[in-house]
PDB file of N, CA and C in Angstrom:
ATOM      1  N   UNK A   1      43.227 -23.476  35.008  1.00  0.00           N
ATOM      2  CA  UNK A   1      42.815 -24.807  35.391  1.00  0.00           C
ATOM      3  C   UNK A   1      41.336 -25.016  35.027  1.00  0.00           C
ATOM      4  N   UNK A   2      41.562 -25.820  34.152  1.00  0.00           N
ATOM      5  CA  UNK A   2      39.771 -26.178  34.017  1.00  0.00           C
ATOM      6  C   UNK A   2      38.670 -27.048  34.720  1.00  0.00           C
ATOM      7  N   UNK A   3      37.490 -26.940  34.896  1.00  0.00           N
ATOM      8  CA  UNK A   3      36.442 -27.149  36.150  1.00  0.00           C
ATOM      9  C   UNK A   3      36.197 -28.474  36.012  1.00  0.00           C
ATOM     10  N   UNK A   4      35.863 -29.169  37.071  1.00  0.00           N
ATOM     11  CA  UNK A   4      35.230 -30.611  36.577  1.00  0.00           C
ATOM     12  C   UNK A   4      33.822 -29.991  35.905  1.00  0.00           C
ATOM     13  N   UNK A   5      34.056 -31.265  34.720  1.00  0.00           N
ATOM     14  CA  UNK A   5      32.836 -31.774  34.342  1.00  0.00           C
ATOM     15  C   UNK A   5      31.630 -32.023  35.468  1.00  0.00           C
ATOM     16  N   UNK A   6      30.008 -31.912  35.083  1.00  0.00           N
ATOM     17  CA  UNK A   6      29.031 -32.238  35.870  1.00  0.00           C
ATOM     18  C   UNK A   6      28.983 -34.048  36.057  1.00  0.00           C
ATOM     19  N   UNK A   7      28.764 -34.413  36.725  1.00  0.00           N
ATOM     20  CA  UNK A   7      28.176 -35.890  36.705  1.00  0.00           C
ATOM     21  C   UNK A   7      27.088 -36.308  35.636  1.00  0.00           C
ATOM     22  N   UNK A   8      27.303 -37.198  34.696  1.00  0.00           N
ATOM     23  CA  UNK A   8      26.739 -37.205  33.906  1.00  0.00           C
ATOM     24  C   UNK A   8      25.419 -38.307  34.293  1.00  0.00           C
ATOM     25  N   UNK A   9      24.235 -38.236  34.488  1.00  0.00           N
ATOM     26  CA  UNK A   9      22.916 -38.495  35.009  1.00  0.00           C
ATOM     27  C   UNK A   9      22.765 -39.876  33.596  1.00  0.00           C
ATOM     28  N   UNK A  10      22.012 -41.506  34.442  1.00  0.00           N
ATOM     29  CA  UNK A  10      21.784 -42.421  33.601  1.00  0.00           C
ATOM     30  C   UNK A  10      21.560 -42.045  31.882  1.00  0.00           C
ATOM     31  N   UNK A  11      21.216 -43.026  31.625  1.00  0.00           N
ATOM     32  CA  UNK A  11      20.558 -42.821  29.945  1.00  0.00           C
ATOM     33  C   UNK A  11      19.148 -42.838  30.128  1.00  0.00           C
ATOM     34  N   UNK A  12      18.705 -41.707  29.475  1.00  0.00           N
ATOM     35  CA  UNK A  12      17.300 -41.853  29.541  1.00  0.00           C
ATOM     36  C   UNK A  12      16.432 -42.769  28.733  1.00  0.00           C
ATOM     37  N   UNK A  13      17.157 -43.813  27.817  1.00  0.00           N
ATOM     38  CA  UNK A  13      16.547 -44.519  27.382  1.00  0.00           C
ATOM     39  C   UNK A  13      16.522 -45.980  27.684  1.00  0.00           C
ATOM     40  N   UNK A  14      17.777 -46.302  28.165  1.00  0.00           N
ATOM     41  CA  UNK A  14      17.849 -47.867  28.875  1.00  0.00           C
ATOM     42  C   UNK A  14      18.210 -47.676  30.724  1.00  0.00           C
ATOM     43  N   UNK A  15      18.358 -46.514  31.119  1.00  0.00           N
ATOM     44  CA  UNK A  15      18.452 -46.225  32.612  1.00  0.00           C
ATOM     45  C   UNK A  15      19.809 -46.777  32.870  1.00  0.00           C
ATOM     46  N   UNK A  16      21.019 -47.355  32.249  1.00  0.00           N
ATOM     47  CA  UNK A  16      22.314 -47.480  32.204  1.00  0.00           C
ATOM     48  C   UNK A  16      23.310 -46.039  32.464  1.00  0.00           C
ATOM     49  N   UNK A  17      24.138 -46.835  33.188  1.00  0.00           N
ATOM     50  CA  UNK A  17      25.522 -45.457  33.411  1.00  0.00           C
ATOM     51  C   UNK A  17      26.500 -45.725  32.636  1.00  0.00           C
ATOM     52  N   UNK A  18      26.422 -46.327  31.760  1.00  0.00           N
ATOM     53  CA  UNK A  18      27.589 -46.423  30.795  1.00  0.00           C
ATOM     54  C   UNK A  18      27.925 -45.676  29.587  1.00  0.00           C
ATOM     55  N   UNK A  19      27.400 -44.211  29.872  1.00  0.00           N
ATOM     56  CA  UNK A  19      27.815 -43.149  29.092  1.00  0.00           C
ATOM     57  C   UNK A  19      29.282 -41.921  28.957  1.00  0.00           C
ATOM     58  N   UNK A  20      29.483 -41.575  28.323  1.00  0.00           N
ATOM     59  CA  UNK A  20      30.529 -41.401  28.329  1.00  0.00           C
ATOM     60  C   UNK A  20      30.782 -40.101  27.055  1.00  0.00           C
ATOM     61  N   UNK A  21      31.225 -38.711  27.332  1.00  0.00           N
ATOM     62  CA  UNK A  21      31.722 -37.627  26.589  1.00  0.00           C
ATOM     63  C   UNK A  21      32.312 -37.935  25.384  1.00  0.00           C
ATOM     64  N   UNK A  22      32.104 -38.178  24.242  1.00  0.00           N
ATOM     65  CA  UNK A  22      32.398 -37.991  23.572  1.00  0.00           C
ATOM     66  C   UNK A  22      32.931 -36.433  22.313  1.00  0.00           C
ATOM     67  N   UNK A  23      33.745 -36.168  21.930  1.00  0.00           N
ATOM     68  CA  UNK A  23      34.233 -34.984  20.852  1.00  0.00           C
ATOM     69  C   UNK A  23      33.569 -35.629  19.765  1.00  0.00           C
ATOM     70  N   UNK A  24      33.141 -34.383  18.998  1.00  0.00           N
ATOM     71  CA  UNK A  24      32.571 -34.590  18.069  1.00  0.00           C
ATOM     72  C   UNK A  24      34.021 -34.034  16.524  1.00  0.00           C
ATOM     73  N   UNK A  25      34.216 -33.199  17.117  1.00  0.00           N
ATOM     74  CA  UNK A  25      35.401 -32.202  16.204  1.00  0.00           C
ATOM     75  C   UNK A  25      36.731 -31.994  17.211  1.00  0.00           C
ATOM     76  N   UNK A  26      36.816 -30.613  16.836  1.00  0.00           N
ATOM     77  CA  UNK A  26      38.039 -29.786  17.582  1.00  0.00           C
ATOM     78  C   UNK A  26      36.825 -29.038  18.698  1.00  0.00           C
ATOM     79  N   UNK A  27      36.018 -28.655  18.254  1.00  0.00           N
ATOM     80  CA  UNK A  27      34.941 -27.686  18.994  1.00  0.00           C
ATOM     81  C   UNK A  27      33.989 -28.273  19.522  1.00  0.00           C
ATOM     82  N   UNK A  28      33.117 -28.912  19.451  1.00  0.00           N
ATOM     83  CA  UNK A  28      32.379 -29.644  20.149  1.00  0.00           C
ATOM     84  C   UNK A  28      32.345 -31.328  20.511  1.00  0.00           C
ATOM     85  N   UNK A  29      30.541 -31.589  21.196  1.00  0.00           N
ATOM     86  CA  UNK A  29      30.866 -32.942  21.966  1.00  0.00           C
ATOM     87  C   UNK A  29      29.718 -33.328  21.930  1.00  0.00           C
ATOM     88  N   UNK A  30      29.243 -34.875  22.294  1.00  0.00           N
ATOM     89  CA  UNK A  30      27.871 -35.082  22.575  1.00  0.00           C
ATOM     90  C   UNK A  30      27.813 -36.249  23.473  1.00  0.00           C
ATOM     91  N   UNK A  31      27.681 -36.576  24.230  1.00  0.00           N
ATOM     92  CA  UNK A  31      27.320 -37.894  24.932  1.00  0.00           C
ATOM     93  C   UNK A  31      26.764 -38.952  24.248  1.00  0.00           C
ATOM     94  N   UNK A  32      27.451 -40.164  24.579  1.00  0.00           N
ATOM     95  CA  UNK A  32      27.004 -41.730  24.047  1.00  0.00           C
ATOM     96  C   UNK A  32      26.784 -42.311  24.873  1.00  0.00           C
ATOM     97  N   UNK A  33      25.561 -42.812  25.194  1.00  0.00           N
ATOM     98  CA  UNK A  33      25.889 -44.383  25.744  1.00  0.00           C
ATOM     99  C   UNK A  33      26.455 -45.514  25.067  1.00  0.00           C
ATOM    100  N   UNK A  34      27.098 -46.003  25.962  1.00  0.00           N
ATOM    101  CA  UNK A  34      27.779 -47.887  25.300  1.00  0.00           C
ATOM    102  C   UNK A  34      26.758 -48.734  25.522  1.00  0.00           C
ATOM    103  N   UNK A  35      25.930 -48.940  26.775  1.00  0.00           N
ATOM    104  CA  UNK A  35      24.589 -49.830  26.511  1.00  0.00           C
ATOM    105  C   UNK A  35      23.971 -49.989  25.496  1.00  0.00           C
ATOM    106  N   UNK A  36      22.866 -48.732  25.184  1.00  0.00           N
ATOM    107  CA  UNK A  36      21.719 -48.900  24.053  1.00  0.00           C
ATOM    108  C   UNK A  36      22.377 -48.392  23.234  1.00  0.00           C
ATOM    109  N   UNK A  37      23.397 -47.518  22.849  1.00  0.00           N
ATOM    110  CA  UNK A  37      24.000 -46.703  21.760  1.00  0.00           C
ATOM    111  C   UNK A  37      23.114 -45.404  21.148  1.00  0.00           C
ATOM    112  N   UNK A  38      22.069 -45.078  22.520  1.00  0.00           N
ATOM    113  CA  UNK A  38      22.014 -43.629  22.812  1.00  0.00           C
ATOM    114  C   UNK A  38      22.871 -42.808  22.000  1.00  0.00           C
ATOM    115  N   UNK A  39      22.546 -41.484  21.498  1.00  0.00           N
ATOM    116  CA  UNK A  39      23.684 -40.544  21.043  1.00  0.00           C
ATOM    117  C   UNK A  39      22.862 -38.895  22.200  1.00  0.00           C
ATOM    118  N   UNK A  40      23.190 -38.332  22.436  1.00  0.00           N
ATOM    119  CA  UNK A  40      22.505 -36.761  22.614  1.00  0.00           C
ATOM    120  C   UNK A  40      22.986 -35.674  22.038  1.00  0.00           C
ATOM    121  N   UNK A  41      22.499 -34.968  21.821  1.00  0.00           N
ATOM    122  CA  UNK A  41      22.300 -33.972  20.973  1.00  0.00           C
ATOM    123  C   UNK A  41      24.419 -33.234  20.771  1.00  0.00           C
ATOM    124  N   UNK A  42      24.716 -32.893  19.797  1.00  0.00           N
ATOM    125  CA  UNK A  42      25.840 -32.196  19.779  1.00  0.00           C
ATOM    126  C   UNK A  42      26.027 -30.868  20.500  1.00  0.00           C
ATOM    127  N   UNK A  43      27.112 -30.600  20.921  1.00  0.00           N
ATOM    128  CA  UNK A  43      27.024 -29.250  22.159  1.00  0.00           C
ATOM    129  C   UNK A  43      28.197 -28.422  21.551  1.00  0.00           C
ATOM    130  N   UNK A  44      28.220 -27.210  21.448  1.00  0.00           N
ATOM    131  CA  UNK A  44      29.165 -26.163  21.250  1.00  0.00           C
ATOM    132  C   UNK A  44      29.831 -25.740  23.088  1.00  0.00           C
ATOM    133  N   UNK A  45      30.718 -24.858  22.785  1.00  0.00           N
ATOM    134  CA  UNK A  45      31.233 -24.193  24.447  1.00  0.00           C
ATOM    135  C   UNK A  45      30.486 -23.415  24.458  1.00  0.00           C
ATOM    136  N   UNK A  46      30.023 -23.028  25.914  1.00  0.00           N
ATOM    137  CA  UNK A  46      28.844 -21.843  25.878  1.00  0.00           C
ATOM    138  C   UNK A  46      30.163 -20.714  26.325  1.00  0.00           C
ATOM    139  N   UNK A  47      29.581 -19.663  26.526  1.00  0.00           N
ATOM    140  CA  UNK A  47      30.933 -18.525  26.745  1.00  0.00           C
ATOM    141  C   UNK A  47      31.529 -18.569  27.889  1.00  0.00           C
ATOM    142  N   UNK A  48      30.049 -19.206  29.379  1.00  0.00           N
ATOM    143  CA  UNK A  48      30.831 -19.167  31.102  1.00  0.00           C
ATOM    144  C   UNK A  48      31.284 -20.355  30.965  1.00  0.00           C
ATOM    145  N   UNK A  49      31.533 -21.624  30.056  1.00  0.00           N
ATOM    146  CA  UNK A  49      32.190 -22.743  30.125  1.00  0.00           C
ATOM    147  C   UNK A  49      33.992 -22.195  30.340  1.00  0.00           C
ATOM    148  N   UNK A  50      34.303 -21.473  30.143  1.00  0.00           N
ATOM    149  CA  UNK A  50      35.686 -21.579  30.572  1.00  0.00           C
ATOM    150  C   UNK A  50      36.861 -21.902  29.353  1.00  0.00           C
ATOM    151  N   UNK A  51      37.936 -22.084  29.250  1.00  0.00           N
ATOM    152  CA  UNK A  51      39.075 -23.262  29.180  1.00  0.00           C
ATOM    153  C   UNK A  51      38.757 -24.687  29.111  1.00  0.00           C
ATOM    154  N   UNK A  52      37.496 -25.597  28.429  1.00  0.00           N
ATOM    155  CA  UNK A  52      37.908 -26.690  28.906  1.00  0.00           C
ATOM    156  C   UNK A  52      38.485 -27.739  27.830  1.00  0.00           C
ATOM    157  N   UNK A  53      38.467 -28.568  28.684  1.00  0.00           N
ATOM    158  CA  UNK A  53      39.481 -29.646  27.886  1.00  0.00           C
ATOM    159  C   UNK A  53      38.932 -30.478  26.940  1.00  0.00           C
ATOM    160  N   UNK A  54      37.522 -30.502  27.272  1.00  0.00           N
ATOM    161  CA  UNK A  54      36.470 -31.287  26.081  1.00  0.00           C
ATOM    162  C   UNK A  54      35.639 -30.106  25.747  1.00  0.00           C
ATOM    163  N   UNK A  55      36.351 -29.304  24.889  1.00  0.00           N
ATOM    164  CA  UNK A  55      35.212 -28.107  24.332  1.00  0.00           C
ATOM    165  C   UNK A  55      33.786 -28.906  24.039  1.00  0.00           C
ATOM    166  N   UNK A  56      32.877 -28.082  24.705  1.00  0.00           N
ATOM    167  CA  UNK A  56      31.437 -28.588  24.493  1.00  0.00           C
ATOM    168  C   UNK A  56      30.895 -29.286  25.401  1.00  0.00           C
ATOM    169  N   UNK A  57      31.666 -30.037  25.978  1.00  0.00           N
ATOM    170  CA  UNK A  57      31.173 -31.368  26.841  1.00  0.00           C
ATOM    171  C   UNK A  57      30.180 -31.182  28.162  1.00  0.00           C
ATOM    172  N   UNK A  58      30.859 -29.821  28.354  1.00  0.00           N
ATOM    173  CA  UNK A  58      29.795 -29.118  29.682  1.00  0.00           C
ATOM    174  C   UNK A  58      28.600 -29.443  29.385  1.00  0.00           C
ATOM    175  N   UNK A  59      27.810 -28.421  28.218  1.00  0.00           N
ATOM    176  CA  UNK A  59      27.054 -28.463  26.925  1.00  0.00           C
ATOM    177  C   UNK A  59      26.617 -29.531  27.079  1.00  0.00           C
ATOM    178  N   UNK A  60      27.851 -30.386  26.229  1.00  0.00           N
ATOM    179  CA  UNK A  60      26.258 -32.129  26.317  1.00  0.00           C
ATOM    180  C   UNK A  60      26.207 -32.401  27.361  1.00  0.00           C
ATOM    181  N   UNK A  61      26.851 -32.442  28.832  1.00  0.00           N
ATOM    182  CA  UNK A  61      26.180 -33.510  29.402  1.00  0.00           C
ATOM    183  C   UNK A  61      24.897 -32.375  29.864  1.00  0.00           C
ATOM    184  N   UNK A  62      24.756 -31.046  30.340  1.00  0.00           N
ATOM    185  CA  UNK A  62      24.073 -30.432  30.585  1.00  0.00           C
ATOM    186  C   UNK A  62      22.754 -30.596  29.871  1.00  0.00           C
ATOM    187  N   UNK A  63      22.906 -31.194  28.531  1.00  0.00           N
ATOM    188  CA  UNK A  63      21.466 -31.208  27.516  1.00  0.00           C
ATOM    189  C   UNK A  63      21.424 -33.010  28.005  1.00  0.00           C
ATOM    190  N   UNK A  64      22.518 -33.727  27.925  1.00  0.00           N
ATOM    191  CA  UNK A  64      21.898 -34.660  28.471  1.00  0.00           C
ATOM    192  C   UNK A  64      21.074 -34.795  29.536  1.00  0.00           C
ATOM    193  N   UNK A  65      21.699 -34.667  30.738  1.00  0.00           N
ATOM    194  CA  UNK A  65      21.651 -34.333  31.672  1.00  0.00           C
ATOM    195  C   UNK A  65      19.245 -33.727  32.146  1.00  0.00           C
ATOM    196  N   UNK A  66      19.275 -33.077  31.113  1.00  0.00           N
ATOM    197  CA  UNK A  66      17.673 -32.173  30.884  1.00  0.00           C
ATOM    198  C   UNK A  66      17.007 -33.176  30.331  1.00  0.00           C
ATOM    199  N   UNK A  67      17.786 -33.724  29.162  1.00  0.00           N
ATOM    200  CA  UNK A  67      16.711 -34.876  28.318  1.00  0.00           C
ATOM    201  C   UNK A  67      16.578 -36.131  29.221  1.00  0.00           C
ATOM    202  N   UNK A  68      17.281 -36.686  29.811  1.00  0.00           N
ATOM    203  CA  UNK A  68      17.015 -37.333  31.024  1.00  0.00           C
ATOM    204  C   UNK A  68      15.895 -37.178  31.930  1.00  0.00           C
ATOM    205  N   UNK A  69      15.666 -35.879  32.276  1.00  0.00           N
ATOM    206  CA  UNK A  69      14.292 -35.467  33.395  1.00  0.00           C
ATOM    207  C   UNK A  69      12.945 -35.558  32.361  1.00  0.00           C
ATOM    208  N   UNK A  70      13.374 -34.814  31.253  1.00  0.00           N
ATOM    209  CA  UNK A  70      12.083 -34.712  30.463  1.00  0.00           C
ATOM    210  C   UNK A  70      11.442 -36.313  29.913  1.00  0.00           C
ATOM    211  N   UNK A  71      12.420 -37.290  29.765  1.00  0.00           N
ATOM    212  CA  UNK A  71      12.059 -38.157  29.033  1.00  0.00           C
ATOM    213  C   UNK A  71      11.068 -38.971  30.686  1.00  0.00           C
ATOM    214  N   UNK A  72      11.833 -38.565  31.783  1.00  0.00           N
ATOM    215  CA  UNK A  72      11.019 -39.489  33.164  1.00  0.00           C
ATOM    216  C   UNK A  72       9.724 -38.433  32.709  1.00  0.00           C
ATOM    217  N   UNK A  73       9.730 -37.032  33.346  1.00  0.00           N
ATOM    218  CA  UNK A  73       8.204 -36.562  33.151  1.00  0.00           C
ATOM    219  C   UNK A  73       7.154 -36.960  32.397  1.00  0.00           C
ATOM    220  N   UNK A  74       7.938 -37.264  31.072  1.00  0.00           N
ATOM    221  CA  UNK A  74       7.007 -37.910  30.182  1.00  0.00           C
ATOM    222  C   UNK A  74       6.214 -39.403  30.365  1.00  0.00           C
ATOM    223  N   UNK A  75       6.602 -40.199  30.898  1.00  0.00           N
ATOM    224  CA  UNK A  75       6.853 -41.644  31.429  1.00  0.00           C
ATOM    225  C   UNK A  75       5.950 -41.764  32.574  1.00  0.00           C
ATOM    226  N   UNK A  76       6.229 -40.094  33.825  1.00  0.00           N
ATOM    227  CA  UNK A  76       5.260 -40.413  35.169  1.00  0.00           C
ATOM    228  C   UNK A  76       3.804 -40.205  34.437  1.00  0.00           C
ATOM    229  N   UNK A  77       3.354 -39.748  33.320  1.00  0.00           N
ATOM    230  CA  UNK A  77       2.476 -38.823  32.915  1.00  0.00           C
ATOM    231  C   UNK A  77       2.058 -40.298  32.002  1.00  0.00           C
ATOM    232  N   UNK A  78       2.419 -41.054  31.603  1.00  0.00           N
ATOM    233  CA  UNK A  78       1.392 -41.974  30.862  1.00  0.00           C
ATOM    234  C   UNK A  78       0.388 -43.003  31.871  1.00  0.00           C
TER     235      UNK A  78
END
């Protein structure tokens, strides 16, 4: 049985929740937003990802998920 997915955290570029897992292949994935048309980075399965059903997807939202905080840090800091 494979794990839920993480909650996937706004867009860090228009602050919208209208993102959504995308497959890239058979093997990986990357997150889109439908708002701004955001893309994030492409994700492979890491090895403790498991069985899952969107190979990779852990992966992106997890890098999403980071580029999200980094892009606010950057933002409190101007």
């Amino acid at each position: 049985m494979a794990r839920r997915l993480p909650k996937l955290k706004p867009c860090p570029f228009c602050g919208q929740s209208d993102a959504f897992v995308e497959r890239r292949d058979f093997s990986s994935a990357y997150v889109f937003c439908n708002a701004c048309s955001a893309k994030g980075p492409t994700q492979y399965p890491e090895d403790n990802d498991g069985d899952e059903d969107e190979p990779g997807g852990r992966a992106a939202i997890r890098a999403w998920n980071k580029r999200t905080r980094a892009i606010r840090k950057e933002a409190d800091h101007d």
